[in-house]
ModelCIF file with pLDDT and N, C-alpha, C, O atoms, coordinates in Angstrom:
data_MODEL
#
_entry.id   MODEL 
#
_entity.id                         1 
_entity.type                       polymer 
_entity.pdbx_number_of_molecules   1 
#
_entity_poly.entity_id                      1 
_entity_poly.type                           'polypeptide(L)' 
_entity_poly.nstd_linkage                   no 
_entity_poly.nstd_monomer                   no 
_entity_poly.pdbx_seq_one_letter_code       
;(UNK)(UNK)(UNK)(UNK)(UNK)(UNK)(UNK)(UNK)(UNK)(UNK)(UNK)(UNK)(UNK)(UNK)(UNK)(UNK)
(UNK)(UNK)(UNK)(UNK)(UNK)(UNK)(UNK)(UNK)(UNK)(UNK)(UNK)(UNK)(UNK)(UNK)(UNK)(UNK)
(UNK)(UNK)(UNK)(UNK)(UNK)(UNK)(UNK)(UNK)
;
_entity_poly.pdbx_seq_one_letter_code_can   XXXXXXXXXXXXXXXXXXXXXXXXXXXXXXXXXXXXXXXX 
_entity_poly.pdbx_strand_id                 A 
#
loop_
_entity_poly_seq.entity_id 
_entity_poly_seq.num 
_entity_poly_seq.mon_id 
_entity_poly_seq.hetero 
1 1  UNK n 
1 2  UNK n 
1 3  UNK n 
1 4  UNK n 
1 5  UNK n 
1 6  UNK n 
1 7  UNK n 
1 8  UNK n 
1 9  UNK n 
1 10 UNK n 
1 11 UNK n 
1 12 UNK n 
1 13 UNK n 
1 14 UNK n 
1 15 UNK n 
1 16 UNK n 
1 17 UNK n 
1 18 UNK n 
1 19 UNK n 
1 20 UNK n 
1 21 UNK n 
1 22 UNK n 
1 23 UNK n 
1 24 UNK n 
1 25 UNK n 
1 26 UNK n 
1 27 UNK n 
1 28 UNK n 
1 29 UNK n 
1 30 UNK n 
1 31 UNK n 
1 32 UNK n 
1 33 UNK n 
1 34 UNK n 
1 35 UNK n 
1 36 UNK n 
1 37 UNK n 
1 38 UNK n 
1 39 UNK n 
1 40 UNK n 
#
_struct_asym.id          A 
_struct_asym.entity_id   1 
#
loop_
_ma_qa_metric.id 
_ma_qa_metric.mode 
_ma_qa_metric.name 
_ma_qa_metric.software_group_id 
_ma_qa_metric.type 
1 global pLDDT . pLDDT 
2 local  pLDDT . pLDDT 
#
_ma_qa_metric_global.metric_id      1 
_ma_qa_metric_global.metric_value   97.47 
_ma_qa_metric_global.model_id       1 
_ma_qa_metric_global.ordinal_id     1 
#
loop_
_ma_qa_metric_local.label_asym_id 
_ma_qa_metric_local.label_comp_id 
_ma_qa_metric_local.label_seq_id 
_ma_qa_metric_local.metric_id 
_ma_qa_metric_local.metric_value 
_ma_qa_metric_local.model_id 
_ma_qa_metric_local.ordinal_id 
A UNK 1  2 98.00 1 1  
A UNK 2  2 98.00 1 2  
A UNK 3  2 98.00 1 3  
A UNK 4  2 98.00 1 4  
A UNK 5  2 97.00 1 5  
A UNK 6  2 97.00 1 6  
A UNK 7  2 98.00 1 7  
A UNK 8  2 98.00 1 8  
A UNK 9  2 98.00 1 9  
A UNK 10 2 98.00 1 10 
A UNK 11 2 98.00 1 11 
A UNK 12 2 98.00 1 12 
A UNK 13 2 98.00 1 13 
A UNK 14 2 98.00 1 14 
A UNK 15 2 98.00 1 15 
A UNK 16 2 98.00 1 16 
A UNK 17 2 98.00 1 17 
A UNK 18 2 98.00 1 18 
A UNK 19 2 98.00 1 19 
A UNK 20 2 98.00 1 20 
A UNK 21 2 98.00 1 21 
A UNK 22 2 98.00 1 22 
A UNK 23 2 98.00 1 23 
A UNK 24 2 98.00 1 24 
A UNK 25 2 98.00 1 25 
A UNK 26 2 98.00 1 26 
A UNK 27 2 96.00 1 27 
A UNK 28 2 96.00 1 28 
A UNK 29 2 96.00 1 29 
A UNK 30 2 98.00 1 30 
A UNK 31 2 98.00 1 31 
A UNK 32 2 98.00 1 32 
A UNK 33 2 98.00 1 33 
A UNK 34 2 98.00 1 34 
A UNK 35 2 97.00 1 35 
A UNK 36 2 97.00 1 36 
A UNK 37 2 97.00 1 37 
A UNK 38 2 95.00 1 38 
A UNK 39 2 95.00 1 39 
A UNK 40 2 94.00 1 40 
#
loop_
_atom_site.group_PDB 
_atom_site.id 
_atom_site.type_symbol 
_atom_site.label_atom_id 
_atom_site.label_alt_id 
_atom_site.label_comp_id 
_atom_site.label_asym_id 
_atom_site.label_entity_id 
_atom_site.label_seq_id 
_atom_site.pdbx_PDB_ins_code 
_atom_site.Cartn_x 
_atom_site.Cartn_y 
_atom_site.Cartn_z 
_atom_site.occupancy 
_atom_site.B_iso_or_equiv 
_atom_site.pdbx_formal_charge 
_atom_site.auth_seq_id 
_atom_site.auth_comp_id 
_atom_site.auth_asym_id 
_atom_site.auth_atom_id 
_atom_site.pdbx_PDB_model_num 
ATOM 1   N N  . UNK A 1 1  ? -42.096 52.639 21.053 1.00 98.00 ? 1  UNK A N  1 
ATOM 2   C CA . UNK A 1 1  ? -43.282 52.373 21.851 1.00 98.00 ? 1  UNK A CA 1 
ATOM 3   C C  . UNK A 1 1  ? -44.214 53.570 21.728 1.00 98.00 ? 1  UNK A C  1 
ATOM 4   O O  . UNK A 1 1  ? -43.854 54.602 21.161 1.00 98.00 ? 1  UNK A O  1 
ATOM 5   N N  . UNK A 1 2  ? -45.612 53.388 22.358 1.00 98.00 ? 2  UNK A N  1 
ATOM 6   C CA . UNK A 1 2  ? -46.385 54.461 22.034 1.00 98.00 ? 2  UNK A CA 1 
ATOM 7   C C  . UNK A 1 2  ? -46.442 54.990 23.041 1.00 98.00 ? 2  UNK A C  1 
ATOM 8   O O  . UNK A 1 2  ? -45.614 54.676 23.897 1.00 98.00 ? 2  UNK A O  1 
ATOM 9   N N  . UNK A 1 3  ? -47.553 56.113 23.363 1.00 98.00 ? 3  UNK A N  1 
ATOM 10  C CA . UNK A 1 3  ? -48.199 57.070 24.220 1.00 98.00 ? 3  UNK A CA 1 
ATOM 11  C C  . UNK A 1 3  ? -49.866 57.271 23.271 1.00 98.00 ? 3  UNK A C  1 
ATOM 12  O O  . UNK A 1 3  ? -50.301 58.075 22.446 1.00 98.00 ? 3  UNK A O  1 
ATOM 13  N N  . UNK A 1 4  ? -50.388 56.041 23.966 1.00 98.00 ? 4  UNK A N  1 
ATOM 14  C CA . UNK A 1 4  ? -52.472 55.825 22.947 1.00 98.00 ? 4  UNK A CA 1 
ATOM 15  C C  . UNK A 1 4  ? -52.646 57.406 22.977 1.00 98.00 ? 4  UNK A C  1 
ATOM 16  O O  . UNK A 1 4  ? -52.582 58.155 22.003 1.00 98.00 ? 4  UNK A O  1 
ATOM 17  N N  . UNK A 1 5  ? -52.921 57.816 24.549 1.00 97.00 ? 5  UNK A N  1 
ATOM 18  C CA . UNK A 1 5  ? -53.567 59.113 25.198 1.00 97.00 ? 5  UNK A CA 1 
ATOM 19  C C  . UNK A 1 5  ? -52.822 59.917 24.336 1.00 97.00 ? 5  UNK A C  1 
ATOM 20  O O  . UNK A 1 5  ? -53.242 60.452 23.310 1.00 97.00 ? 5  UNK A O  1 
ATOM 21  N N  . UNK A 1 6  ? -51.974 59.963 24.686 1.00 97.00 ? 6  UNK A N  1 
ATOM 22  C CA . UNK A 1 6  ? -51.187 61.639 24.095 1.00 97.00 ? 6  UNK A CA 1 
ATOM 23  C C  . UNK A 1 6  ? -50.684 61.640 22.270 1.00 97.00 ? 6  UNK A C  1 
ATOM 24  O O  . UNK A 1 6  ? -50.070 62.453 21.578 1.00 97.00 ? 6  UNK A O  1 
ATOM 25  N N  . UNK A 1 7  ? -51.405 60.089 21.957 1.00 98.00 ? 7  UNK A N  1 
ATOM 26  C CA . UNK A 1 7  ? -51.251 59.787 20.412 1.00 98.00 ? 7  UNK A CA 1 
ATOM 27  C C  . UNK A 1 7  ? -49.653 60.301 20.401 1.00 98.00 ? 7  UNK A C  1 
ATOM 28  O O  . UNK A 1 7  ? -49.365 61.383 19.889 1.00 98.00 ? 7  UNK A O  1 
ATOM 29  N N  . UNK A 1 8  ? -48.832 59.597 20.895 1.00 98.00 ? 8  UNK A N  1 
ATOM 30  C CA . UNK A 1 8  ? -47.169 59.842 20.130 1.00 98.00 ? 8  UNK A CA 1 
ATOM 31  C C  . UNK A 1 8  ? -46.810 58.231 20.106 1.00 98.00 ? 8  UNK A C  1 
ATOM 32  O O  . UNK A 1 8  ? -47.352 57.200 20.507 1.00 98.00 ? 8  UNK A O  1 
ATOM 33  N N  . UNK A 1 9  ? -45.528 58.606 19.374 1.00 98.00 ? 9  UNK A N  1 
ATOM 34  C CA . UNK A 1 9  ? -44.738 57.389 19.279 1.00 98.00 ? 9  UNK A CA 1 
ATOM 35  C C  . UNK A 1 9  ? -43.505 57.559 19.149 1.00 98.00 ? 9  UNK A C  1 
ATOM 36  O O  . UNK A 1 9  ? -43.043 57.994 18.094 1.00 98.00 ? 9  UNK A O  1 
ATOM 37  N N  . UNK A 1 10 ? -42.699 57.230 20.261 1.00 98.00 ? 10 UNK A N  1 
ATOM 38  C CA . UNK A 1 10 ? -41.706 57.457 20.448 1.00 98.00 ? 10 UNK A CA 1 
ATOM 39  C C  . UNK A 1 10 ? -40.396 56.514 20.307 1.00 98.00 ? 10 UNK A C  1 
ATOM 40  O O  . UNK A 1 10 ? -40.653 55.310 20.318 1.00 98.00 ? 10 UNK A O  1 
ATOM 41  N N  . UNK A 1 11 ? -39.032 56.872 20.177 1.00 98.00 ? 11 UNK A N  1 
ATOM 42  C CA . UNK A 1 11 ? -38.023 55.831 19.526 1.00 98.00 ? 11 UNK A CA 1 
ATOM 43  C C  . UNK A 1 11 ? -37.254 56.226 20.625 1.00 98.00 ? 11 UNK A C  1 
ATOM 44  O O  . UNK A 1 11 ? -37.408 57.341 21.122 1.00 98.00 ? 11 UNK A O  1 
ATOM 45  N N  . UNK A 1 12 ? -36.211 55.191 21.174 1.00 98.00 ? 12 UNK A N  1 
ATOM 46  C CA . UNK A 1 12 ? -34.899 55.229 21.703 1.00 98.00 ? 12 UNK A CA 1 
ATOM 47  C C  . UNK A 1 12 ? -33.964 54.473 21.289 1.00 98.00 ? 12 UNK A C  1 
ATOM 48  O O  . UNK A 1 12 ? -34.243 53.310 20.995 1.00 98.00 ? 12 UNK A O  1 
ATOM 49  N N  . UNK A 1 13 ? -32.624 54.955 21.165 1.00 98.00 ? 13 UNK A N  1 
ATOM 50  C CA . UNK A 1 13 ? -31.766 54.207 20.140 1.00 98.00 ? 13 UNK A CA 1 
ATOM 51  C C  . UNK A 1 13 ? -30.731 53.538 21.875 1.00 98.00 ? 13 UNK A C  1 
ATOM 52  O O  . UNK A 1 13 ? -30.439 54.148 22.904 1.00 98.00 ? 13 UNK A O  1 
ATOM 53  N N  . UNK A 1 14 ? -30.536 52.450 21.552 1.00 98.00 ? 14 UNK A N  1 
ATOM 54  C CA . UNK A 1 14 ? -30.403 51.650 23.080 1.00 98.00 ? 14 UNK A CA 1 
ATOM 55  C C  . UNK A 1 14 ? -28.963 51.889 23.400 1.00 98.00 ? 14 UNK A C  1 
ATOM 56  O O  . UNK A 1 14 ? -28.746 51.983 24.608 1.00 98.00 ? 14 UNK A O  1 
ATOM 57  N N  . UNK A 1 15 ? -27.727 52.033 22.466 1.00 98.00 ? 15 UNK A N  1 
ATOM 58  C CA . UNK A 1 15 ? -26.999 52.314 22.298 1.00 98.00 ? 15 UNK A CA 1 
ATOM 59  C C  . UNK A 1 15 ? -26.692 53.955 22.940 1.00 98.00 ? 15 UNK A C  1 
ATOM 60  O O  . UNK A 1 15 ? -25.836 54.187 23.794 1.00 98.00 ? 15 UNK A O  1 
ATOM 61  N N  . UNK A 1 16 ? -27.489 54.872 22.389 1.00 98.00 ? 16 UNK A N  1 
ATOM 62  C CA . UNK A 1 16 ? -26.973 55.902 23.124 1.00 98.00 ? 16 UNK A CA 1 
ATOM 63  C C  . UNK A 1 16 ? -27.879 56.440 24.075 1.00 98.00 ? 16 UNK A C  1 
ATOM 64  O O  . UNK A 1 16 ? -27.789 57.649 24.289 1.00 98.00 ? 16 UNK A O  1 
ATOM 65  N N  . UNK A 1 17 ? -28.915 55.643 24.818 1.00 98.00 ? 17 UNK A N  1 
ATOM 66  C CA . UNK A 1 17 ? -29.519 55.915 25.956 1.00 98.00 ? 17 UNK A CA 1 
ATOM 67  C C  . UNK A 1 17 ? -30.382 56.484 25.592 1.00 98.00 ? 17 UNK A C  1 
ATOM 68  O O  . UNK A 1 17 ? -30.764 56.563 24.424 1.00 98.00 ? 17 UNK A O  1 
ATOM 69  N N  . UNK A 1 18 ? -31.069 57.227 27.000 1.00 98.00 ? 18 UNK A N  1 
ATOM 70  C CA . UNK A 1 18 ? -32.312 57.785 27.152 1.00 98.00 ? 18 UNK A CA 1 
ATOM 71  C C  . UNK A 1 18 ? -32.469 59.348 26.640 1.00 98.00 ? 18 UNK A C  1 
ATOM 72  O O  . UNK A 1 18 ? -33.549 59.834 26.304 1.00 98.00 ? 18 UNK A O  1 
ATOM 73  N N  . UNK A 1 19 ? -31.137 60.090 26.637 1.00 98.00 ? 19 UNK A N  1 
ATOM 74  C CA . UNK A 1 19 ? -31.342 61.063 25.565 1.00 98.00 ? 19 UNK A CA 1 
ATOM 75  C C  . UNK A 1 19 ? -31.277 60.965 24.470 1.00 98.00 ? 19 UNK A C  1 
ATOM 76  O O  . UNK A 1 19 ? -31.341 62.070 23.931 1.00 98.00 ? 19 UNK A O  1 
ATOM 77  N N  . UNK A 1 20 ? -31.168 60.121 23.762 1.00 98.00 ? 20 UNK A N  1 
ATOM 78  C CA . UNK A 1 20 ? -31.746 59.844 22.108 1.00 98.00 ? 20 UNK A CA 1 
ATOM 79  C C  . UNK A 1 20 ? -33.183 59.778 22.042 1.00 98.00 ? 20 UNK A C  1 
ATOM 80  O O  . UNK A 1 20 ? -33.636 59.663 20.903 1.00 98.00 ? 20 UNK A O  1 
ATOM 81  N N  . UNK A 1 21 ? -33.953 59.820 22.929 1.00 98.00 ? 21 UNK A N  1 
ATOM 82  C CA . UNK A 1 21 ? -35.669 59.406 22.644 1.00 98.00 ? 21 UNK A CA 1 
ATOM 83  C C  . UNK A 1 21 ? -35.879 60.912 21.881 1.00 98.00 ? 21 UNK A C  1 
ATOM 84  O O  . UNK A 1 21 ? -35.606 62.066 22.212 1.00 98.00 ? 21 UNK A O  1 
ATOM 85  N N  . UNK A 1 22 ? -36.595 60.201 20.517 1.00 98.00 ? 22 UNK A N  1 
ATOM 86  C CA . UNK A 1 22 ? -37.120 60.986 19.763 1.00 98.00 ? 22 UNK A CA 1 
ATOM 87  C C  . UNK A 1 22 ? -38.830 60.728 19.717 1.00 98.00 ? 22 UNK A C  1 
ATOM 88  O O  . UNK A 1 22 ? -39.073 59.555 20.000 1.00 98.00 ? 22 UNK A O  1 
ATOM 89  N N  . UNK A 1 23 ? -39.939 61.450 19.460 1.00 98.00 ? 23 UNK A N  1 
ATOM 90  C CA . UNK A 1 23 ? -40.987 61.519 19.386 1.00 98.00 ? 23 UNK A CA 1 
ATOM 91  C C  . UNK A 1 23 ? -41.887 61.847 18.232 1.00 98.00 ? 23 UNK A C  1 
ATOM 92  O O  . UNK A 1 23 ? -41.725 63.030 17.934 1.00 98.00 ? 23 UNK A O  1 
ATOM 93  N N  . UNK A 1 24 ? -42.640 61.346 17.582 1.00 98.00 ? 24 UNK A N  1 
ATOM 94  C CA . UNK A 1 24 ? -43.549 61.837 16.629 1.00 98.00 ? 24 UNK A CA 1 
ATOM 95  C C  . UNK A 1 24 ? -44.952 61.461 16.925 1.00 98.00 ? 24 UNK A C  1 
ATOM 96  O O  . UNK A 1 24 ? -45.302 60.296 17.118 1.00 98.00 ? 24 UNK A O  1 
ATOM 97  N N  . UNK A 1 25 ? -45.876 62.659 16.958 1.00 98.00 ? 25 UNK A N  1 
ATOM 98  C CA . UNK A 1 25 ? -47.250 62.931 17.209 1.00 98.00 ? 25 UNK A CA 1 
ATOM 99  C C  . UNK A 1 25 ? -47.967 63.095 16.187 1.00 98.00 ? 25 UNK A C  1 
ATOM 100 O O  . UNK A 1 25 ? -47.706 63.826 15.231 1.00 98.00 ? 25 UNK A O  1 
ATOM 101 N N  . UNK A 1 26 ? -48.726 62.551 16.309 1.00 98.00 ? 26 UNK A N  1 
ATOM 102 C CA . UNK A 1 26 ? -50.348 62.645 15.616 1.00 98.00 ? 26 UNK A CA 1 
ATOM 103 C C  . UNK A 1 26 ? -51.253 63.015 15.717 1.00 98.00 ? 26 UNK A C  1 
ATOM 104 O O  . UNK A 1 26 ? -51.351 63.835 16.631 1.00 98.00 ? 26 UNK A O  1 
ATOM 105 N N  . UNK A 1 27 ? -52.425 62.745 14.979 1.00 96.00 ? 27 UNK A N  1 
ATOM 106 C CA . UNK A 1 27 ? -53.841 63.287 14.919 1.00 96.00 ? 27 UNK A CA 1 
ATOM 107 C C  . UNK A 1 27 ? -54.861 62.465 15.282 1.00 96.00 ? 27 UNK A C  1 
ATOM 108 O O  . UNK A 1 27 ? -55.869 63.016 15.724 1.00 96.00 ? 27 UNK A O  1 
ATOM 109 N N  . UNK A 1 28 ? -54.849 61.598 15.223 1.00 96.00 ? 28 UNK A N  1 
ATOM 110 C CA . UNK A 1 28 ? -55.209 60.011 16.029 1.00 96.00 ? 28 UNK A CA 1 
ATOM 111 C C  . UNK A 1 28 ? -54.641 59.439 17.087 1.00 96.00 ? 28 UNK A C  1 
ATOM 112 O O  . UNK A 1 28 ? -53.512 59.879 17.299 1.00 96.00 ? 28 UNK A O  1 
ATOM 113 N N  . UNK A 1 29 ? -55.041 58.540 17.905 1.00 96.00 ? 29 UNK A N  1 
ATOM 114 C CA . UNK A 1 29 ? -54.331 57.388 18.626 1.00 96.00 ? 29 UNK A CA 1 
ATOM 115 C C  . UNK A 1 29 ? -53.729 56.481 18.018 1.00 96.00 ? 29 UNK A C  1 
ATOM 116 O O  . UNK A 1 29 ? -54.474 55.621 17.547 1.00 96.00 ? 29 UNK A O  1 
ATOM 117 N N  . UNK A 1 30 ? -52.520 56.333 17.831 1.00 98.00 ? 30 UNK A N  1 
ATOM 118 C CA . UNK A 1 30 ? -51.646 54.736 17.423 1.00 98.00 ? 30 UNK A CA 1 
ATOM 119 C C  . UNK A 1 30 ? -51.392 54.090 18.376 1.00 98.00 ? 30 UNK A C  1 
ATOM 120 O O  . UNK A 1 30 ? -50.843 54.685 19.304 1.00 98.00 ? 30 UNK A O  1 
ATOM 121 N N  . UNK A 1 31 ? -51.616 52.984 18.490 1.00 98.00 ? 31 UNK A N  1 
ATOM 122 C CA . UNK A 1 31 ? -51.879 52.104 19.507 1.00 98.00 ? 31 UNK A CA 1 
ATOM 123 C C  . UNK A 1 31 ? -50.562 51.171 19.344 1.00 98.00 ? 31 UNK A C  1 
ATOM 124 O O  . UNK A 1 31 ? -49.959 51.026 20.407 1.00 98.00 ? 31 UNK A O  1 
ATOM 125 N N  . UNK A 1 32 ? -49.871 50.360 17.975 1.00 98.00 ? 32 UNK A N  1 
ATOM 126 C CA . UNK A 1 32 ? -49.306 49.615 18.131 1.00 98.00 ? 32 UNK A CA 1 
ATOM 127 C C  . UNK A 1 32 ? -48.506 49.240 16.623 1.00 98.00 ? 32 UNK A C  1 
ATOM 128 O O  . UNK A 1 32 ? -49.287 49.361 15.679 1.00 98.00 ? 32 UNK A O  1 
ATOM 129 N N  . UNK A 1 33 ? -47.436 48.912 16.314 1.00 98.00 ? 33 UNK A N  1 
ATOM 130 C CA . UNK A 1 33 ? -46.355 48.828 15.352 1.00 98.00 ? 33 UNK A CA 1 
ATOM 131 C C  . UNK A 1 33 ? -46.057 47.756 14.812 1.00 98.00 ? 33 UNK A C  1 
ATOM 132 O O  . UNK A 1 33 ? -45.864 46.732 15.467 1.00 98.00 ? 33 UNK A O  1 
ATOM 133 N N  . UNK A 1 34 ? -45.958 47.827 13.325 1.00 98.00 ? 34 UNK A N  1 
ATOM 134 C CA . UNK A 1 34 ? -45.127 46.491 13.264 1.00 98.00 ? 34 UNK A CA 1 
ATOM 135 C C  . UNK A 1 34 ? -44.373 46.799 11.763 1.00 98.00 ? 34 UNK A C  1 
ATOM 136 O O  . UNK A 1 34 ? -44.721 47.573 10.871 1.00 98.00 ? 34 UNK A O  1 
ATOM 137 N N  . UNK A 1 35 ? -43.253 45.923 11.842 1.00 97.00 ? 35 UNK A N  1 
ATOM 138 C CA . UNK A 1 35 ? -42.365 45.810 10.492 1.00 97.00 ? 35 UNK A CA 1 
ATOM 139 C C  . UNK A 1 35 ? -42.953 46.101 9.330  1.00 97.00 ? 35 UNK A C  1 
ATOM 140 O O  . UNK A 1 35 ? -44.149 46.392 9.367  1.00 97.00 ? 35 UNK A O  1 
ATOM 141 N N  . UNK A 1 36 ? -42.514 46.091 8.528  1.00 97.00 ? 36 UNK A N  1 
ATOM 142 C CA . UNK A 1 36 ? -43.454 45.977 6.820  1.00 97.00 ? 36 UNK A CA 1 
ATOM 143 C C  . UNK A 1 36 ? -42.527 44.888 6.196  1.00 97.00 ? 36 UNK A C  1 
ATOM 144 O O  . UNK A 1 36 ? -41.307 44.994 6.322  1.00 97.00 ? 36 UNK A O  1 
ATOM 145 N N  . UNK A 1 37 ? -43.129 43.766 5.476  1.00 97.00 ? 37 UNK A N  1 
ATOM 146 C CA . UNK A 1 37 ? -41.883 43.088 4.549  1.00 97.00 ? 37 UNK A CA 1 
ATOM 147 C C  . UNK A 1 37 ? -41.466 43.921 3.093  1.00 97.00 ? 37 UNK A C  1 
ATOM 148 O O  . UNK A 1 37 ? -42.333 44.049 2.229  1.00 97.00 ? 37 UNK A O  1 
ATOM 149 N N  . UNK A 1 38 ? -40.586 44.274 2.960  1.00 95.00 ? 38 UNK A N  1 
ATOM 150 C CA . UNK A 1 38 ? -40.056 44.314 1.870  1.00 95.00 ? 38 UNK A CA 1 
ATOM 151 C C  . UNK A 1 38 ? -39.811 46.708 1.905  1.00 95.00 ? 38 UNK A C  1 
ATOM 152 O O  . UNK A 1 38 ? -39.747 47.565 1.023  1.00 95.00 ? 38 UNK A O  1 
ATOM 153 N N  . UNK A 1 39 ? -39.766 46.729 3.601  1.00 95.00 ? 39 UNK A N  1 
ATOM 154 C CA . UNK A 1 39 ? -39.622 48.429 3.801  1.00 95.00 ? 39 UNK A CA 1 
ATOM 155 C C  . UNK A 1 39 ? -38.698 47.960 4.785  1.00 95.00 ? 39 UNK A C  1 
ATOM 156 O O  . UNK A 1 39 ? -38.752 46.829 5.268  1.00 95.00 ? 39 UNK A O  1 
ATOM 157 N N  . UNK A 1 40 ? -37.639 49.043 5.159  1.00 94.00 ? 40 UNK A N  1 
ATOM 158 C CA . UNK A 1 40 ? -36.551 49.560 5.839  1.00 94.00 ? 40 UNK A CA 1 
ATOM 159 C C  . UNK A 1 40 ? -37.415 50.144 7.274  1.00 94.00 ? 40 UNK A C  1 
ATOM 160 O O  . UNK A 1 40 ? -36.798 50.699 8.183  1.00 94.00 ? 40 UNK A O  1 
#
């Protein structure tokens, strides 16, 4: 999920909870995600 304002985007792996949230920030706002066909 994101953070528009603070331009991050952050991951939680559901399995090992809320201390797995990892974060990556930018230089822009990312607003919103999606799959790619034929990328991992």
């Amino acid at each position: 999920f994101v953070d528009i304002i603070n331009k991050r985007l952050h991951t939680v792996d559901l399995a090992a909870g809320p201390s797995s949230l990892k974060t990556l920030e930018f230089d822009v706002p990312v607003t919103v995600t999606a799959d790619v066909e034929g990328y991992n």
